[in-house]
Structures are given as structure tokens and as C-alpha cells.
C-alpha atoms as a PDB file:
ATOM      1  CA  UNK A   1     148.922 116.105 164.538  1.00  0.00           C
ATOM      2  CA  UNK A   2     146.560 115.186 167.324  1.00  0.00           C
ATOM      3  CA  UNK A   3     144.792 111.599 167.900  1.00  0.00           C
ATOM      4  CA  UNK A   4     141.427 113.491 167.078  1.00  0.00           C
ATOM      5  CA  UNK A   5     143.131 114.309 163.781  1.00  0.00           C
ATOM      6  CA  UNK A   6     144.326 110.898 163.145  1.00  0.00           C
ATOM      7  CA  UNK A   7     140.405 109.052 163.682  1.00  0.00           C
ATOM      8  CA  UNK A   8     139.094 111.872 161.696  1.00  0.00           C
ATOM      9  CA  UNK A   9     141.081 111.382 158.606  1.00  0.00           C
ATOM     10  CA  UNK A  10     140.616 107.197 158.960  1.00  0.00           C
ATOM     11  CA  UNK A  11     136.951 107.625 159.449  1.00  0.00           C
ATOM     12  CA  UNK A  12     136.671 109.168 155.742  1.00  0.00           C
ATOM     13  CA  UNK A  13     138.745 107.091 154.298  1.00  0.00           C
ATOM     14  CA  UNK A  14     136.386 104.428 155.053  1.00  0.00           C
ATOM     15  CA  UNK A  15     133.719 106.002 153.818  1.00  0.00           C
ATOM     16  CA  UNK A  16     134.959 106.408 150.432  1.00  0.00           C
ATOM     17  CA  UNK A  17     136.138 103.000 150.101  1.00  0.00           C
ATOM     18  CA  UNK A  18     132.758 101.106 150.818  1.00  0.00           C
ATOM     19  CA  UNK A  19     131.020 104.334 148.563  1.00  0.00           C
ATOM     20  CA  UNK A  20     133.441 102.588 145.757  1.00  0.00           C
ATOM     21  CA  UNK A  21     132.405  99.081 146.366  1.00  0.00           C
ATOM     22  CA  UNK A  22     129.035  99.073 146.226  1.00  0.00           C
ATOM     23  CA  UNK A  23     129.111 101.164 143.013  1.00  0.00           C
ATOM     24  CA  UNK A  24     130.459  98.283 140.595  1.00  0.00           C
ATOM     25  CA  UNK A  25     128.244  95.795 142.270  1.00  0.00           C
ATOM     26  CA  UNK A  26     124.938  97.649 141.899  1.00  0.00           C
ATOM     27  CA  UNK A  27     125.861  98.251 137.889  1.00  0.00           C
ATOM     28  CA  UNK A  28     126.726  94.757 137.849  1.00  0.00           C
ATOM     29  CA  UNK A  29     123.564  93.288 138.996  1.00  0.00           C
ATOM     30  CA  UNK A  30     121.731  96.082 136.278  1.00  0.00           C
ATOM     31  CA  UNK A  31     124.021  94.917 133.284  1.00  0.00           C
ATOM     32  CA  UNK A  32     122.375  90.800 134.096  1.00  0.00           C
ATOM     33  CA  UNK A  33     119.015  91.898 133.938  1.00  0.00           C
ATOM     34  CA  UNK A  34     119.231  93.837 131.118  1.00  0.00           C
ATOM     35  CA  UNK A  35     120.677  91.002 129.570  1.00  0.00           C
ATOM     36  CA  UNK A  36     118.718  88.448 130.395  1.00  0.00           C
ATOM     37  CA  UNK A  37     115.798  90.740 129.094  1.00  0.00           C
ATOM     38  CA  UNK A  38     117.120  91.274 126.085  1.00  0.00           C
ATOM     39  CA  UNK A  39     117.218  86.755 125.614  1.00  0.00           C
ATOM     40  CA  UNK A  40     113.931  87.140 126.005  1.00  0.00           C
ATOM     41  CA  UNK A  41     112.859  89.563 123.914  1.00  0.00           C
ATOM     42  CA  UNK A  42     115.256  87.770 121.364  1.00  0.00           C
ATOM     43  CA  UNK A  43     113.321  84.391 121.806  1.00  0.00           C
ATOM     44  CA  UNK A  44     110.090  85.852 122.057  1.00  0.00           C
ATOM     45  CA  UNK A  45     110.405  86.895 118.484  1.00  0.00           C
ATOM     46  CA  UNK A  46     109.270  84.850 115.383  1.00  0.00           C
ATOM     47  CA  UNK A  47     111.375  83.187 113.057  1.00  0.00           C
ATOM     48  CA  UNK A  48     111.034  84.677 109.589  1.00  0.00           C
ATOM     49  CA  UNK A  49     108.788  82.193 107.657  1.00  0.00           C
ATOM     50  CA  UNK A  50     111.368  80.134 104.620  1.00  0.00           C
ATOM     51  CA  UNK A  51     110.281  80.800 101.106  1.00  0.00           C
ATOM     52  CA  UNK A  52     108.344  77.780  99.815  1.00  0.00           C
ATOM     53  CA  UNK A  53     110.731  76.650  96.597  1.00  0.00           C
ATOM     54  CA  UNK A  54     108.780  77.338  92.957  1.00  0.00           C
ATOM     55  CA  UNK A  55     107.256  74.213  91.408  1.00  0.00           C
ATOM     56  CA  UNK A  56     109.011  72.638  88.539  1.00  0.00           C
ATOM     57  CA  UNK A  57     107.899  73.066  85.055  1.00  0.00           C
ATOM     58  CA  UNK A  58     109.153  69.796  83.534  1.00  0.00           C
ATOM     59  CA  UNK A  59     108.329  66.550  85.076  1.00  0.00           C
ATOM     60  CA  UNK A  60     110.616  63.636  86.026  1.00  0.00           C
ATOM     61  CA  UNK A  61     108.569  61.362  83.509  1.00  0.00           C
ATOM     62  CA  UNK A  62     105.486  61.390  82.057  1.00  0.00           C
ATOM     63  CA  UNK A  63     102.530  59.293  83.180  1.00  0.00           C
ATOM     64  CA  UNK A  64     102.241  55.731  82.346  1.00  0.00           C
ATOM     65  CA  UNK A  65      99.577  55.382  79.794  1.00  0.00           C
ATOM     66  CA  UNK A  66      99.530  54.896  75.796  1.00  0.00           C
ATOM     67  CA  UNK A  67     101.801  57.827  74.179  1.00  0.00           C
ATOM     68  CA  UNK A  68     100.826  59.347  71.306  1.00  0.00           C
ATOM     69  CA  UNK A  69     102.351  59.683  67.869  1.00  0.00           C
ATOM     70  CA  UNK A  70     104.827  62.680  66.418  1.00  0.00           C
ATOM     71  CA  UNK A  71     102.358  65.543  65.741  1.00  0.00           C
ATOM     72  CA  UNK A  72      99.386  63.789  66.869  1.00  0.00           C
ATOM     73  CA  UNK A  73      97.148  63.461  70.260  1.00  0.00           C
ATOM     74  CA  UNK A  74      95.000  60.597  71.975  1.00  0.00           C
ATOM     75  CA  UNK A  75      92.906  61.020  74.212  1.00  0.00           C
ATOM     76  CA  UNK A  76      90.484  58.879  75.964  1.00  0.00           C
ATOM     77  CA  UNK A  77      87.213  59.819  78.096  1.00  0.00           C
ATOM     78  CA  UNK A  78      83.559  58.510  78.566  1.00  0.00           C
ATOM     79  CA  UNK A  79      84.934  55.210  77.308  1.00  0.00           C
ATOM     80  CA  UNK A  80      85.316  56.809  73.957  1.00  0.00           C
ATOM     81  CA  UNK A  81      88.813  57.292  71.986  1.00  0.00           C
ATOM     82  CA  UNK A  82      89.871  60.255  70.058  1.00  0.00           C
ATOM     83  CA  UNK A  83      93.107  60.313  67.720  1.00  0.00           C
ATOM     84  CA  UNK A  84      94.151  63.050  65.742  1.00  0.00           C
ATOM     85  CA  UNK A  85      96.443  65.852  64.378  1.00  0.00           C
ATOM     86  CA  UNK A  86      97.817  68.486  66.885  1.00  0.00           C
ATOM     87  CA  UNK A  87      96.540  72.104  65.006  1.00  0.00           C
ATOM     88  CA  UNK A  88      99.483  73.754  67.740  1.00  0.00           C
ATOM     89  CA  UNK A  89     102.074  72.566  69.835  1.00  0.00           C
ATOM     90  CA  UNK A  90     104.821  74.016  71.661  1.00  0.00           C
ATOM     91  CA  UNK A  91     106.655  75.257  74.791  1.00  0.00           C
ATOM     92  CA  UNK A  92     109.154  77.825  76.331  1.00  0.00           C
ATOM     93  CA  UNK A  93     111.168  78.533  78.959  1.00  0.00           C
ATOM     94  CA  UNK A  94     111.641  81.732  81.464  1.00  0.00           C
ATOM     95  CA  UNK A  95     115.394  81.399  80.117  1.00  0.00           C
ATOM     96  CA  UNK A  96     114.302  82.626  76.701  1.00  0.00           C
ATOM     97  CA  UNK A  97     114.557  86.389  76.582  1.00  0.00           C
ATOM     98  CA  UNK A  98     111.793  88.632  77.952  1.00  0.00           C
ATOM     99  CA  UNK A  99     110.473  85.160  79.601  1.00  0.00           C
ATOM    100  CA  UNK A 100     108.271  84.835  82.870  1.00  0.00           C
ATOM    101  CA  UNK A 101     107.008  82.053  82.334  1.00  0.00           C
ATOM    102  CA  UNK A 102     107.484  77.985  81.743  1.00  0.00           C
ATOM    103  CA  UNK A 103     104.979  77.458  79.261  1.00  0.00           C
ATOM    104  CA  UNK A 104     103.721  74.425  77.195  1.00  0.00           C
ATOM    105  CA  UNK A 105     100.230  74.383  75.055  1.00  0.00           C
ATOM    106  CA  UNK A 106      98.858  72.500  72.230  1.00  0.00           C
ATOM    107  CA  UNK A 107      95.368  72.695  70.714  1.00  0.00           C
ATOM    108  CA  UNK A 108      93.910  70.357  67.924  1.00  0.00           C
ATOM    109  CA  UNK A 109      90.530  69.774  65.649  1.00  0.00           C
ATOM    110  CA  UNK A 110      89.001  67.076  64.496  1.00  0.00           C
ATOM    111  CA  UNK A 111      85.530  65.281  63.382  1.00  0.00           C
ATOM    112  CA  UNK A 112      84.471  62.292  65.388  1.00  0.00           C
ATOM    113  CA  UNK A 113      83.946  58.782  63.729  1.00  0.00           C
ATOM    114  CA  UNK A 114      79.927  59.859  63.841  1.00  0.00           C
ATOM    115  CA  UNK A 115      80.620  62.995  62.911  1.00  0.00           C
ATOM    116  CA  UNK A 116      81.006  65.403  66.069  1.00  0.00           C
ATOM    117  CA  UNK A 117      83.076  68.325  65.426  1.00  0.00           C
ATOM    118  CA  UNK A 118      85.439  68.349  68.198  1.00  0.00           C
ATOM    119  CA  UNK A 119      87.994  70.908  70.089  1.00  0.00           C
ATOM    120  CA  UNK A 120      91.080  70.119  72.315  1.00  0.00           C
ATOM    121  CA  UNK A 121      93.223  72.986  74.281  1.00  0.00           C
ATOM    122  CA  UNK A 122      95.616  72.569  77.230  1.00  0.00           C
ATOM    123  CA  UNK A 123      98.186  74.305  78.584  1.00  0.00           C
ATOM    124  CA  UNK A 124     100.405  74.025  81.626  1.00  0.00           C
ATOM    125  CA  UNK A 125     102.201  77.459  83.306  1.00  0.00           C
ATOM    126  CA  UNK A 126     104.491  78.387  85.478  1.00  0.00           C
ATOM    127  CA  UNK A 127     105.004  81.842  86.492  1.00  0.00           C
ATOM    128  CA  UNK A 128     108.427  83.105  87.996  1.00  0.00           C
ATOM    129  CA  UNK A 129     106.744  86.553  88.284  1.00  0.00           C
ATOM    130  CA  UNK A 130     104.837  87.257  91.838  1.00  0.00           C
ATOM    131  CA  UNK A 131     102.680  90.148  90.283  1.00  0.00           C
ATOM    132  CA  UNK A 132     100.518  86.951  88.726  1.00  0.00           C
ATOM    133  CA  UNK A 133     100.656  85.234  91.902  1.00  0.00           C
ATOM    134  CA  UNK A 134      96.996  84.678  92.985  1.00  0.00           C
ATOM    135  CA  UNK A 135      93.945  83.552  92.174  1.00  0.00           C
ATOM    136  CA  UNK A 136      93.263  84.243  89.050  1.00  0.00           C
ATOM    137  CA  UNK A 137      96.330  83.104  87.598  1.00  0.00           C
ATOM    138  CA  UNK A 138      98.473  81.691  90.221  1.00  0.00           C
ATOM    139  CA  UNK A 139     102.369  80.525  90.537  1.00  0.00           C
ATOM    140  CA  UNK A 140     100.910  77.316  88.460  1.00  0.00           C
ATOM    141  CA  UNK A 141      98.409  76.529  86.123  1.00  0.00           C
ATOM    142  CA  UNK A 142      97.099  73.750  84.163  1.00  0.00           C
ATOM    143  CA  UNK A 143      93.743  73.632  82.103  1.00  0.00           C
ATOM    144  CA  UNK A 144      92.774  71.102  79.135  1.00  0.00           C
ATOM    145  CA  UNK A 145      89.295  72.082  77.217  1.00  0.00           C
ATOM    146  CA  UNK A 146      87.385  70.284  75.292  1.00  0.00           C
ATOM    147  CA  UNK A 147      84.609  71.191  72.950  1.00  0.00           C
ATOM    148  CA  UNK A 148      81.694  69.505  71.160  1.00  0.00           C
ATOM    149  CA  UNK A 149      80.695  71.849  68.187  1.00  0.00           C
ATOM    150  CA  UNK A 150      76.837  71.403  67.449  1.00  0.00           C
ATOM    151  CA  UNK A 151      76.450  74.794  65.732  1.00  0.00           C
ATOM    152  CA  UNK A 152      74.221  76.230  68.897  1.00  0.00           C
ATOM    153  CA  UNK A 153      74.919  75.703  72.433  1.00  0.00           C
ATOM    154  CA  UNK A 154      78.335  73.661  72.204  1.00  0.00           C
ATOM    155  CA  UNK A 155      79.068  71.598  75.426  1.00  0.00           C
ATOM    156  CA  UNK A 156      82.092  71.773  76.632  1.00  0.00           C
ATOM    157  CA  UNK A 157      83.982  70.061  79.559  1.00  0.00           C
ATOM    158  CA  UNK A 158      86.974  70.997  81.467  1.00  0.00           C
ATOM    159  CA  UNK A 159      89.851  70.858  83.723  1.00  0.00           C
ATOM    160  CA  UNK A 160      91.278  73.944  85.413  1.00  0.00           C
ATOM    161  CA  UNK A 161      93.662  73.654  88.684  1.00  0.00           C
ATOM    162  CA  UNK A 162      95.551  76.937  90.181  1.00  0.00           C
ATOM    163  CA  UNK A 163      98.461  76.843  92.823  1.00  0.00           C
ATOM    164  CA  UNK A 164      98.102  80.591  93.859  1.00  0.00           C
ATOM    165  CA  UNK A 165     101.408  80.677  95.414  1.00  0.00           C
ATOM    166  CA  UNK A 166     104.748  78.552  95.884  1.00  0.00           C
ATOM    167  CA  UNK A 167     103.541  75.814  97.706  1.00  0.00           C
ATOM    168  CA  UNK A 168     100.336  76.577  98.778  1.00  0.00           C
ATOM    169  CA  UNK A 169      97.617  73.966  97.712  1.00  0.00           C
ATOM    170  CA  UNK A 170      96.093  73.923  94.030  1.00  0.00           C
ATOM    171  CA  UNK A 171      92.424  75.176  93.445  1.00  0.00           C
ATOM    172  CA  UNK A 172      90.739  73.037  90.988  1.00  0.00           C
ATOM    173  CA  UNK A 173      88.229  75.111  89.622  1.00  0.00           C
ATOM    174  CA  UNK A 174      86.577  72.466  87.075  1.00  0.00           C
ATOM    175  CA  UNK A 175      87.547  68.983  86.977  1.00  0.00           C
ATOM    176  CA  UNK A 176      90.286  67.688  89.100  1.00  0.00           C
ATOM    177  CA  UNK A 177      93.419  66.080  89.243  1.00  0.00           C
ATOM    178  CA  UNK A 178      96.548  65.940  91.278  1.00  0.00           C
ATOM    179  CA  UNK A 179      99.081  68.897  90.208  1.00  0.00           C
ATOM    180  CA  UNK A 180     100.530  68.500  88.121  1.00  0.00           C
ATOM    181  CA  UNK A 181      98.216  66.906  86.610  1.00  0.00           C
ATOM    182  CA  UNK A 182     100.092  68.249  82.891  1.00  0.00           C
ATOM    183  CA  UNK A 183     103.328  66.285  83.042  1.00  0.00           C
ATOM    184  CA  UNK A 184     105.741  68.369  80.455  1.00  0.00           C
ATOM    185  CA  UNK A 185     109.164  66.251  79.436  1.00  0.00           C
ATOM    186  CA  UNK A 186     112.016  67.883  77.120  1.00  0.00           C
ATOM    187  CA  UNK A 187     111.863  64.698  75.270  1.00  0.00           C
ATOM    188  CA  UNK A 188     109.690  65.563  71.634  1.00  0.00           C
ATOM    189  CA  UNK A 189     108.391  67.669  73.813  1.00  0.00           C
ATOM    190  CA  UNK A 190     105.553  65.399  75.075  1.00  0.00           C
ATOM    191  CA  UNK A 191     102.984  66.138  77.744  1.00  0.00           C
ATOM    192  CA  UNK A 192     100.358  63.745  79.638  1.00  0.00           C
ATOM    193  CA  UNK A 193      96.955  64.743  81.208  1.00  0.00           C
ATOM    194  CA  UNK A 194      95.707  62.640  83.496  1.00  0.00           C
ATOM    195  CA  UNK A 195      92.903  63.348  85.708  1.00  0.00           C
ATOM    196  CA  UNK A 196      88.715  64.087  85.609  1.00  0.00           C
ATOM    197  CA  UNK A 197      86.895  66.538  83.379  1.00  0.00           C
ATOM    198  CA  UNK A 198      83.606  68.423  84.391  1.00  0.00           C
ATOM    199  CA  UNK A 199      81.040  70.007  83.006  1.00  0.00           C
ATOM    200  CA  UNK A 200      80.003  73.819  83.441  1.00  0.00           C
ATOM    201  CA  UNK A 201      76.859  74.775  84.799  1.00  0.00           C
ATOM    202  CA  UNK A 202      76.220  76.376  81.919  1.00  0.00           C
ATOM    203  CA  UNK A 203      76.585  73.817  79.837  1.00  0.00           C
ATOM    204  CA  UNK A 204      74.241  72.640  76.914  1.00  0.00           C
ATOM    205  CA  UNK A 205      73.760  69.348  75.230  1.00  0.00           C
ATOM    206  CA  UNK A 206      76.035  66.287  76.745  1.00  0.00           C
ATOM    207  CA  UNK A 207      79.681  67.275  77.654  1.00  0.00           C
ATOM    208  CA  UNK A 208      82.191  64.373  77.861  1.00  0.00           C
ATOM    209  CA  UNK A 209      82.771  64.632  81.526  1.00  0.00           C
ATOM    210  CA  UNK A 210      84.963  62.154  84.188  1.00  0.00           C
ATOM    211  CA  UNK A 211      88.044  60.639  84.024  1.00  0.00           C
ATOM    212  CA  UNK A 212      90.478  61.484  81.267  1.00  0.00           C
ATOM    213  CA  UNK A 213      93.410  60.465  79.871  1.00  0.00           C
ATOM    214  CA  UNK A 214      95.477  62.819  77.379  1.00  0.00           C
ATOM    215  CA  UNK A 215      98.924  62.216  75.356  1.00  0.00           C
ATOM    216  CA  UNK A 216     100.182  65.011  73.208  1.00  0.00           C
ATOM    217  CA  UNK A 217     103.165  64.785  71.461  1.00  0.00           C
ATOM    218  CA  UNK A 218     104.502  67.937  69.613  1.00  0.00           C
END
């Protein structure tokens, strides 16, 4: 074999081995910047938002004003005092079968000291079922009505409050209060209102309208 032979056959060899090296190091630098996009993609997307928790159907206690009597209501409002027997009471829970709801209501009737033919209902829900979640019904709801009966155009005053959705802020509708504004306990069961009642614009005669105070006991 001749010299000429010898450089020829060195001369490729050296080609080969820089073709290899720069190979690997070109891929290299490819594989960081994909990854380095693909961190930022990552971080560039949102966190998924955490499902506000359900609000609690029974309180931790009730509110601190005068209770009211086994089978009997008091309520007080426009510096007047109303005592009487509960016509309805009762409550049940989403564990009961077919259940979607917490649920406590009572409703009562009674004639006033001068007379007055008068109407109580209130209720407190809580829905565990999102087809009811909005407006109209909401995750929560609390509403205590009350009724003057004249025999014409009864005035009537009220409290309504909707929480749309888990944690989302309550829409008082008439009245106000701070939900809940129904406190439920196991205990009888026994519920306390506390909050302000309001008359509808379409009211007649002389609603009894601002702050309340309610005890039921079933």
C-alpha cells in the first residue's frame, strides 16, 4: 500500500468521526428546549379552581334570645310579641331515602290580643342536588312569612335569602339577615330567626316590617 493510500484512508476516517460528534450534541441542545418549553407551557396553565365545601344544615347553636316552648313559637317584631301554637313543624335529612335535601319548616295561626288574624311560615333548605343550584332556588335557602289576614288585601312581610351556589354570597331578596339567618339544632328540633323583615311593594294595609326575632320549637 502506497503513502497516498495511507492519507487517503486517515482523511475519511476523520470525517466520520467529527460527522458522529456533532450529531449527539445538536439533539442534545433540541431535547433542552423542548423541555424547557414544555415548563412553560406547564406553568402557564391554570390551576383547576377547588370546590367551595356545601353549607351546613344544622347550626353549632342557636341564637341567643328567649326560646320558645314545646310545640309553640315566639316571635317578636315592631315592638310587638306574638306567642302561640306551631300548626306544623318538622325537618329531614338528605340521609333519609330518596332525600336531596336538609330541610326544616314550621308554620302556625293565631288571633292577635286585638284581634288580628295572623300567619307564620319559615323554612330553611339545603340542597345537595346541583340541578337546583341557582337563582331561583339556590344551594341554600331560608324564608320566614308572615301574614296579617284582614279579609281583602292582607299585608304581609318577609324574609327571603338565596346562596345560589356553594359558597358564593346569599341574595336576600326581601328582608335581610346574615345566612344563616335560620339556625336549625337536632336538639327538640328547635330553630331561631333572627334578622329584618320587609314589606312587598305590593303590599296593602300595614305589614309588620324591621327587625325580627323568631323561636320555634317543634
Amino acid at each position: 500500500m502506497t503513502w497516498r493510500s495511507l492519507l487517503a484512508i486517515c482523511f475519511c476516517a476523520s470525517l466520520a468521526a467529527c460527522g458522529s460528534d456533532e450529531t449527539p450534541q445538536s439533539q442534545t441542545t433540541t431535547d433542552a428546549d423542548m423541555g424547557g418549553q414544555q415548563q412553560a407551557q406547564a406553568a402557564a396553565q391554570p390551576e383547576p379552581e377547588e370546590e367551595a365545601p356545601k353549607s351546613e344544615f344544622l347550626a353549632d347553636g342557636l341564637h341567643p334570645i328567649e326560646p320558645a316552648e314545646p310545640g309553640r313559637f315566639r316571635l317578636e317584631v315592631a315592638g310587638e310579641v306574638h306567642e302561640g301554637e306551631l300548626s306544623s313543624c318538622g325537618w329531614s335529612m338528605r340521609t333519609d331515602e330518596g332525600a336531596n335535601q336538609d330541610r326544616f319548616a314550621a308554620a302556625a295561626d293565631w288571633r292577635a290580643d286585638d284581634g288580628r288574624a295572623l300567619s307564620l311560615e319559615m323554612w330553611r333548605f339545603v340542597s345537595h342536588d346541583d340541578f337546583h343550584w341557582n337563582a331561583n332556588h339556590g344551594h341554600e335557602s331560608e324564608r320566614v312569612r308572615l301574614l296579617t289576614r284582614t279579609g281583602g288585601d292582607d299585608p304581609v312581610s318577609m324574609m327571603v335569602g338565596i346562596r345560589p351556589r356553594p359558597g358564593a354570597d346569599p341574595l336576600w331578596r326581601w328582608g335581610a339577615g346574615e345566612m344563616p339567618a335560620v339556625r336549625v339544632s337536632a336538639q327538640g328540633p328547635q330553630a331561631t330567626v333572627v334578622g329584618e323583615l320587609d314589606g312587598p311593594a305590593t303590599n296593602g294595609g300595614s305589614p309588620l316590617t324591621g327587625p325580627f326575632e323568631l323561636a320555634i320549637h317543634c
